[in-house]
N, C-alpha and C. Protein backbone atom coordinates (compact mmCIF):
# COMPACT_ATOMS: atom_id res chain seq x y z
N UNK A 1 22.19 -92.08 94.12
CA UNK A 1 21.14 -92.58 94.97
C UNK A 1 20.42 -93.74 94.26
N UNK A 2 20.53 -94.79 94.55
CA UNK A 2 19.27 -96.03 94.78
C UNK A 2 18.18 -96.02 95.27
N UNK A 3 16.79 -96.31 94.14
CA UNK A 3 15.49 -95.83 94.58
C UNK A 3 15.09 -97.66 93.72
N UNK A 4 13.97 -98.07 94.75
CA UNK A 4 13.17 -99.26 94.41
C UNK A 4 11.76 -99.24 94.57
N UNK A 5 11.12 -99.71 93.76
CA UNK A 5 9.92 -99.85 93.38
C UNK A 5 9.67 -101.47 93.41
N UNK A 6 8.07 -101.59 93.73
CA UNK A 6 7.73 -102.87 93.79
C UNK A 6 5.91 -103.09 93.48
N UNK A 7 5.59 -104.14 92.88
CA UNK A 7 4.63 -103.93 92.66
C UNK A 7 3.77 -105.41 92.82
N UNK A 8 2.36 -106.45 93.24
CA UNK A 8 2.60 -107.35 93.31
C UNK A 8 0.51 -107.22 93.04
N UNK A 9 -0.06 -107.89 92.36
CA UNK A 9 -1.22 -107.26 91.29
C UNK A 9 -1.98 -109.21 91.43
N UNK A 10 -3.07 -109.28 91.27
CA UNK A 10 -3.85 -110.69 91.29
C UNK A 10 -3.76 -110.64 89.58
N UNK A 11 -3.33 -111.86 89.24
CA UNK A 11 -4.16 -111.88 87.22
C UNK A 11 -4.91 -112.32 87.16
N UNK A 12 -6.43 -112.38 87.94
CA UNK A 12 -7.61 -112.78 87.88
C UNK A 12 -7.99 -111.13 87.83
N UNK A 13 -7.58 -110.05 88.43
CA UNK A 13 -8.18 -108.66 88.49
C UNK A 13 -7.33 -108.38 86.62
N UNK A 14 -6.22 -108.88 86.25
CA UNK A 14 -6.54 -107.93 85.35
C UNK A 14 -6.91 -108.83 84.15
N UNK A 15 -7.40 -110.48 84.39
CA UNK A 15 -8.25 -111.31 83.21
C UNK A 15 -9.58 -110.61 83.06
N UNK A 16 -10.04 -109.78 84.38
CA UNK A 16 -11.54 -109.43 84.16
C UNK A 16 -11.42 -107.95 83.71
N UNK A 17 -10.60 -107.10 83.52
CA UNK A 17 -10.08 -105.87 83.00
C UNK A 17 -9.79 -106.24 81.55
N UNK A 18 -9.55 -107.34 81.07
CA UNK A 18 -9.06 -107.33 79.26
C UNK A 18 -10.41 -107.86 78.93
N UNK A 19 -11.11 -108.48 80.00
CA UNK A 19 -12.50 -108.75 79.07
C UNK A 19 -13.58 -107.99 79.46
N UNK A 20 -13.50 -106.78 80.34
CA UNK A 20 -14.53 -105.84 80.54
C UNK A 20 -14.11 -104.61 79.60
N UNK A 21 -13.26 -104.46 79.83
CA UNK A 21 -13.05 -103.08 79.59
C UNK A 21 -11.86 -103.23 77.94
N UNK A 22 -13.24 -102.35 76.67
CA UNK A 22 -12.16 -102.74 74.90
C UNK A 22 -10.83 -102.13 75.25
N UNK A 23 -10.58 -100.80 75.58
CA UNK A 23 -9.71 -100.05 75.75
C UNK A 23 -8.79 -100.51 76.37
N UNK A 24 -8.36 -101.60 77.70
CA UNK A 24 -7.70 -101.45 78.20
C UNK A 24 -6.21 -101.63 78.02
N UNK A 25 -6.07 -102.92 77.27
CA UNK A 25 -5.22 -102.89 75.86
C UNK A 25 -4.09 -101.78 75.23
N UNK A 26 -5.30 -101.22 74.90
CA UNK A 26 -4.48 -99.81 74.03
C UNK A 26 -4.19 -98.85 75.00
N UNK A 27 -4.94 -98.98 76.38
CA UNK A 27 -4.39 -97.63 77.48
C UNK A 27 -3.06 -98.17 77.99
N UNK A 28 -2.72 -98.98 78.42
CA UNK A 28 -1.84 -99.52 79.23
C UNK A 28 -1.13 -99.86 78.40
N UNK A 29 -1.04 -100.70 77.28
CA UNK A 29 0.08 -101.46 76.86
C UNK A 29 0.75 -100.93 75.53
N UNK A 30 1.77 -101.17 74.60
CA UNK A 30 2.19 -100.89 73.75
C UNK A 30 1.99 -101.92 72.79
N UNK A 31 1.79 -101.68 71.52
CA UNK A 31 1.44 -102.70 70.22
C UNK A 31 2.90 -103.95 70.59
N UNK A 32 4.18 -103.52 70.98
CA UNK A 32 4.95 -104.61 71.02
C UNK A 32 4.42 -105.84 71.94
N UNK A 33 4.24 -104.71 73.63
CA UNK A 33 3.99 -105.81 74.54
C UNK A 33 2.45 -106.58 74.72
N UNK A 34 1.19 -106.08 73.43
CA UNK A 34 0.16 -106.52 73.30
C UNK A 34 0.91 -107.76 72.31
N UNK A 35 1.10 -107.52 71.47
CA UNK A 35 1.42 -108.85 70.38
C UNK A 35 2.36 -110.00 71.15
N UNK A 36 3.12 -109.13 72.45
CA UNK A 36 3.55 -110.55 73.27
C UNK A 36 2.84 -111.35 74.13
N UNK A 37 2.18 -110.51 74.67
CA UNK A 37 1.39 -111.38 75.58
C UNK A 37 0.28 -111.65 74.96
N UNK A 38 -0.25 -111.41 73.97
CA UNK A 38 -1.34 -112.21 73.08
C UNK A 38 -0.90 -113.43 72.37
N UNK A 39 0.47 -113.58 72.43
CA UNK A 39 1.11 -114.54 71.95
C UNK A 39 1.40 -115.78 72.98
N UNK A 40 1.29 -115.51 74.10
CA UNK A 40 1.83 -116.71 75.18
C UNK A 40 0.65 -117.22 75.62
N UNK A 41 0.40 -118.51 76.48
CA UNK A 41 -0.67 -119.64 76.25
C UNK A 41 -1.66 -118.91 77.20
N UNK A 42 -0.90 -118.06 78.04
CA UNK A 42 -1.85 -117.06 79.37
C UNK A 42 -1.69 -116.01 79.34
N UNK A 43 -2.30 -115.36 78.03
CA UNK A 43 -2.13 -113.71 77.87
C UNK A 43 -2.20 -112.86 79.41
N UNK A 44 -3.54 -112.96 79.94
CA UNK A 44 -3.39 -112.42 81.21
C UNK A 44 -2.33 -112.85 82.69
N UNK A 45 -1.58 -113.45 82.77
CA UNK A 45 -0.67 -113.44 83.10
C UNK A 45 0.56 -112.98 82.85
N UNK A 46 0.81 -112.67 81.82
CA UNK A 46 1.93 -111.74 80.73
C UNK A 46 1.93 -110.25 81.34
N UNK A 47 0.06 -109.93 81.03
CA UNK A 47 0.16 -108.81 81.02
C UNK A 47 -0.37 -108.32 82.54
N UNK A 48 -0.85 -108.91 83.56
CA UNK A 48 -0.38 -108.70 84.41
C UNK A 48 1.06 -108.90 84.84
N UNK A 49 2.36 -109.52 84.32
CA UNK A 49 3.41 -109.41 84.88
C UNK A 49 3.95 -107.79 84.15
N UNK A 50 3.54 -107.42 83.29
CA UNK A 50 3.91 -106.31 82.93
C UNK A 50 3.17 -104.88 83.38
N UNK A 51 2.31 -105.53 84.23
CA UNK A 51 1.23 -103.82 84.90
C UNK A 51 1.93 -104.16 85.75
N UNK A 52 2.64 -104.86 86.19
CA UNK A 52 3.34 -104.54 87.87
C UNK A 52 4.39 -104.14 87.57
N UNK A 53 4.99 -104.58 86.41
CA UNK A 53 6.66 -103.97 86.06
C UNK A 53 6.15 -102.31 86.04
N UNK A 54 5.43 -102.19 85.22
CA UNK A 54 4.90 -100.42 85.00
C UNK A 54 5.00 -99.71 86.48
N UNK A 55 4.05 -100.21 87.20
CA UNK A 55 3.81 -99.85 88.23
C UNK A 55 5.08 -99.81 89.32
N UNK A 56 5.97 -100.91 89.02
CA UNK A 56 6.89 -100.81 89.83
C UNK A 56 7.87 -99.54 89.40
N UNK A 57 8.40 -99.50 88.29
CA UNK A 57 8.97 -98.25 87.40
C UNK A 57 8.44 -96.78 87.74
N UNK A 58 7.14 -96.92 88.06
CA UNK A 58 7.27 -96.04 88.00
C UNK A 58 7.11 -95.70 89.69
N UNK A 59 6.98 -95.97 90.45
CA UNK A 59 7.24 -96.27 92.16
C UNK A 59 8.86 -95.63 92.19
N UNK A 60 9.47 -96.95 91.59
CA UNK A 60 10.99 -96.64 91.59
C UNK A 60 11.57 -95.30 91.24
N UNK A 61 11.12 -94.55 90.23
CA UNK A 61 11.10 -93.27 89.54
C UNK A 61 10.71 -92.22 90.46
N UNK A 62 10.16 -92.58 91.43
CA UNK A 62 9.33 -91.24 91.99
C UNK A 62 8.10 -90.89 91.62
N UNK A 63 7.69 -91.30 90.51
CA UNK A 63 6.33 -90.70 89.64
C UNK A 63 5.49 -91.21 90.31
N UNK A 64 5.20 -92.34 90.67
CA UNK A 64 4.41 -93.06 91.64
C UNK A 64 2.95 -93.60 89.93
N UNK A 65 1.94 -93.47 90.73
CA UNK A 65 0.52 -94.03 89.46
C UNK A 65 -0.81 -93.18 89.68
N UNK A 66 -0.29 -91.94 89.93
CA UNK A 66 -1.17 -91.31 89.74
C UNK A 66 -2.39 -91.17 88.30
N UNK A 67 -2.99 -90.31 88.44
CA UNK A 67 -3.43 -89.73 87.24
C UNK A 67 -2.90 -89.64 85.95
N UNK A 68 -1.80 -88.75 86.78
CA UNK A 68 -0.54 -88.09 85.17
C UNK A 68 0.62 -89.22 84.72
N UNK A 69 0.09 -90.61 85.28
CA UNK A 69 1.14 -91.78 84.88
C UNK A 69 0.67 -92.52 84.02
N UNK A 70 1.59 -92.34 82.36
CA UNK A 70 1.70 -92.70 81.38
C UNK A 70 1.82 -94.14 81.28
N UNK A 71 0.91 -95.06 80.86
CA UNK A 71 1.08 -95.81 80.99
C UNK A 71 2.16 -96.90 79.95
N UNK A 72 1.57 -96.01 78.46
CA UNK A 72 2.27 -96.42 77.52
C UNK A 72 3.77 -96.23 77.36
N UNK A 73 4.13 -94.71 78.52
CA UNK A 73 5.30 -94.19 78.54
C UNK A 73 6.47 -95.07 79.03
N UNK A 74 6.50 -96.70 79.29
CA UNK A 74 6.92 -97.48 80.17
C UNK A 74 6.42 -98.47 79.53
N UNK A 75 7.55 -99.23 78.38
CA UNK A 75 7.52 -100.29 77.80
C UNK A 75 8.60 -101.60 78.53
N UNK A 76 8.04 -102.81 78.28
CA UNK A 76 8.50 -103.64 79.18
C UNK A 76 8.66 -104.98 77.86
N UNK A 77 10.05 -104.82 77.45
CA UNK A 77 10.65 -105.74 75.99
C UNK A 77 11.35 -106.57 76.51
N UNK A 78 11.70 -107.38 75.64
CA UNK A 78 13.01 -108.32 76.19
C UNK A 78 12.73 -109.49 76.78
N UNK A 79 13.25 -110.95 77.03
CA UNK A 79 13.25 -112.09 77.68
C UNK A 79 14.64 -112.71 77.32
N UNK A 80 14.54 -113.52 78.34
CA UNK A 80 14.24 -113.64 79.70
C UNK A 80 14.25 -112.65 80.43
N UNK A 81 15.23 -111.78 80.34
CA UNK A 81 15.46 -110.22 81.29
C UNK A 81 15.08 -109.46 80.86
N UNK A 82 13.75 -108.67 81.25
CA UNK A 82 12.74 -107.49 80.87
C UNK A 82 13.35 -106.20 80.57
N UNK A 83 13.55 -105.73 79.44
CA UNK A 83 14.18 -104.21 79.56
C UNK A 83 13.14 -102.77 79.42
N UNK A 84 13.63 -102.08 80.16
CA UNK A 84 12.32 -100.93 80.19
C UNK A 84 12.73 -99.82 79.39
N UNK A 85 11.57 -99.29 78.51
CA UNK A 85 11.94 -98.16 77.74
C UNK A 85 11.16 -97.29 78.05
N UNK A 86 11.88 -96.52 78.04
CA UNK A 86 10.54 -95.00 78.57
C UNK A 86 10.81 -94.25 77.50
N UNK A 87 9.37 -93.34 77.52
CA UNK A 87 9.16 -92.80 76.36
C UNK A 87 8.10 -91.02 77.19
N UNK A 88 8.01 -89.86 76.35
CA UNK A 88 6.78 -89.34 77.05
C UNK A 88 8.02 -88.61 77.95
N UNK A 89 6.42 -88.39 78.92
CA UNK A 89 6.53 -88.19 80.10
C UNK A 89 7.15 -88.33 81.23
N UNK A 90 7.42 -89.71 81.02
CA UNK A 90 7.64 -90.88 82.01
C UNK A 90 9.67 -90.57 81.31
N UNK A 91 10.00 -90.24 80.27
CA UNK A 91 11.34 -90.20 79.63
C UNK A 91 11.76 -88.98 80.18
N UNK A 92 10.87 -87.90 80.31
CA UNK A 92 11.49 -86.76 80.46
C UNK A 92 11.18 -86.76 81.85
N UNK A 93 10.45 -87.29 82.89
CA UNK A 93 10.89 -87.46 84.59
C UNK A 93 11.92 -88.10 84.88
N UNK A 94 12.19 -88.89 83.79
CA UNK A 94 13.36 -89.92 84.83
C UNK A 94 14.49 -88.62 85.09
N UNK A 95 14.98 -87.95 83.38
CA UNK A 95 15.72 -87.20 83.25
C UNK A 95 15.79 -86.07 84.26
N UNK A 96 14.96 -85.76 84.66
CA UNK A 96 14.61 -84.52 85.22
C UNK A 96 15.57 -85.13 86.58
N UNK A 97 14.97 -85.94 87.18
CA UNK A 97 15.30 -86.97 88.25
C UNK A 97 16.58 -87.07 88.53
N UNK A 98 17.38 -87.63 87.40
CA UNK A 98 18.38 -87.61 87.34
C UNK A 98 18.77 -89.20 87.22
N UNK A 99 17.56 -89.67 87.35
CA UNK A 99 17.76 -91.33 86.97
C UNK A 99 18.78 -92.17 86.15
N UNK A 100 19.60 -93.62 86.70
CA UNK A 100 20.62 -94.03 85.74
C UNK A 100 19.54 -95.08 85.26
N UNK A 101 20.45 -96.16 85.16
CA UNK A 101 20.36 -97.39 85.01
C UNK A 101 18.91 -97.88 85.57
N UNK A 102 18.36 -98.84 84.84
CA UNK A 102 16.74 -99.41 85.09
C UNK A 102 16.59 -100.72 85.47
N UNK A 103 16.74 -101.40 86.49
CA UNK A 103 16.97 -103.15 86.52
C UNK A 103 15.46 -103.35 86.78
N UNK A 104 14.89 -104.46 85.94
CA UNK A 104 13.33 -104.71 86.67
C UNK A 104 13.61 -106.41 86.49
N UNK A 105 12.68 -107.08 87.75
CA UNK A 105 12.97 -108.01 87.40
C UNK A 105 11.21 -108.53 87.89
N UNK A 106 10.50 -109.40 86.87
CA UNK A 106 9.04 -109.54 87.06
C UNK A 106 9.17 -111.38 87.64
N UNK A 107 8.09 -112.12 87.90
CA UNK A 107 7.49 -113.37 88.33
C UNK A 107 6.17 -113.15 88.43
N UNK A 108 5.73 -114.67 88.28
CA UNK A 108 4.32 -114.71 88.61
C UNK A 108 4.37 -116.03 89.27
N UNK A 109 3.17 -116.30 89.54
CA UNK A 109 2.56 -117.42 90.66
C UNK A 109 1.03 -117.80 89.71
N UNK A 110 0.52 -118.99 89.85
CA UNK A 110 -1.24 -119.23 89.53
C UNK A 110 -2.07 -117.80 89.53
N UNK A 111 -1.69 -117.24 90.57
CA UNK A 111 -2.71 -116.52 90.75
C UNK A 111 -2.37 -114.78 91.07
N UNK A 112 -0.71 -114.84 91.19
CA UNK A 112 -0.26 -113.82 91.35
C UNK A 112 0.91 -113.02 90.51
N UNK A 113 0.97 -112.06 90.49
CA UNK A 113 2.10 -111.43 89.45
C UNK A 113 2.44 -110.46 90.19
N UNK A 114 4.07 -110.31 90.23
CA UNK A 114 5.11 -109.06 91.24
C UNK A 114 6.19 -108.61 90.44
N UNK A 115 6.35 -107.60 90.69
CA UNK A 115 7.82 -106.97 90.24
C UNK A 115 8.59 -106.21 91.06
N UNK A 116 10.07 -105.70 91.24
CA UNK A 116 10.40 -105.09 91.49
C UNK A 116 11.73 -104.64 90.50
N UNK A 117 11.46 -102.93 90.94
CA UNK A 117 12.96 -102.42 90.03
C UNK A 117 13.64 -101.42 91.02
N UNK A 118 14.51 -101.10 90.63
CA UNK A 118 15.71 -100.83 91.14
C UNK A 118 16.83 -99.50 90.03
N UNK A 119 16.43 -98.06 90.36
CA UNK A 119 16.82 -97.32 89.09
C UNK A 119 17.90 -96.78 90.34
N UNK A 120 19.37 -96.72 89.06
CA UNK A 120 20.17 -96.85 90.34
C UNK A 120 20.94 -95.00 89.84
């Protein structure tokens, strides 16, 4: 079975989330994908393209973004083509699931950032 997830987020909502909120950083992201997108000329665009990859993953998964959705559990490495690592929670649902293969593929716009994946 083929299950897709999609996710499509403003990076003006999450430029005002990295400068309101110290934590948000360390809740959501992983030390790899903080040191990347702190590294590119529009951090918040990075890392909004990577809260939608999350979000889409985990849509695609079934888990949906509740409460009990790990955020860190759902690493988003790799360029040009984003590869997703799950870890946690989020490692032992896919399994459970029965989940294969993980395709995500992210974009952004000025003002917008989308993803969709595809766990086949």
């Amino acid at each position: 079975m083929i299950s897709v997830g999609t996710d499509l987020i403003e990076i003006e909502r999450i430029r005002r989330s990295l400068a309101r909120y110290a934590h948000f950083r360390e809740r959501c992201f992983t030390e790899a994908e903080q040191a990347y997108c702190d590294s590119r000329p529009n951090p918040a665009q990075s890392y909004a393209g990577r809260f939608a990859g999350k979000e889409a993953v985990g849509k695609a998964l079934g888990f949906g973004v509740a409460r009990a959705f790990a955020w860190r559990d759902v690493e988003i490495a790799g360029r040009p083509k984003p590869d997703v690592r799950l870890s946690g929670r989020m490692l032992a649902w896919a399994e459970r699931a029965g989940a294969g293969g993980i395709d995500l593929s992210m974009s952004h716009s000025r003002e917008l950032a989308t993803a969709v994946c595809v766990v086949g």
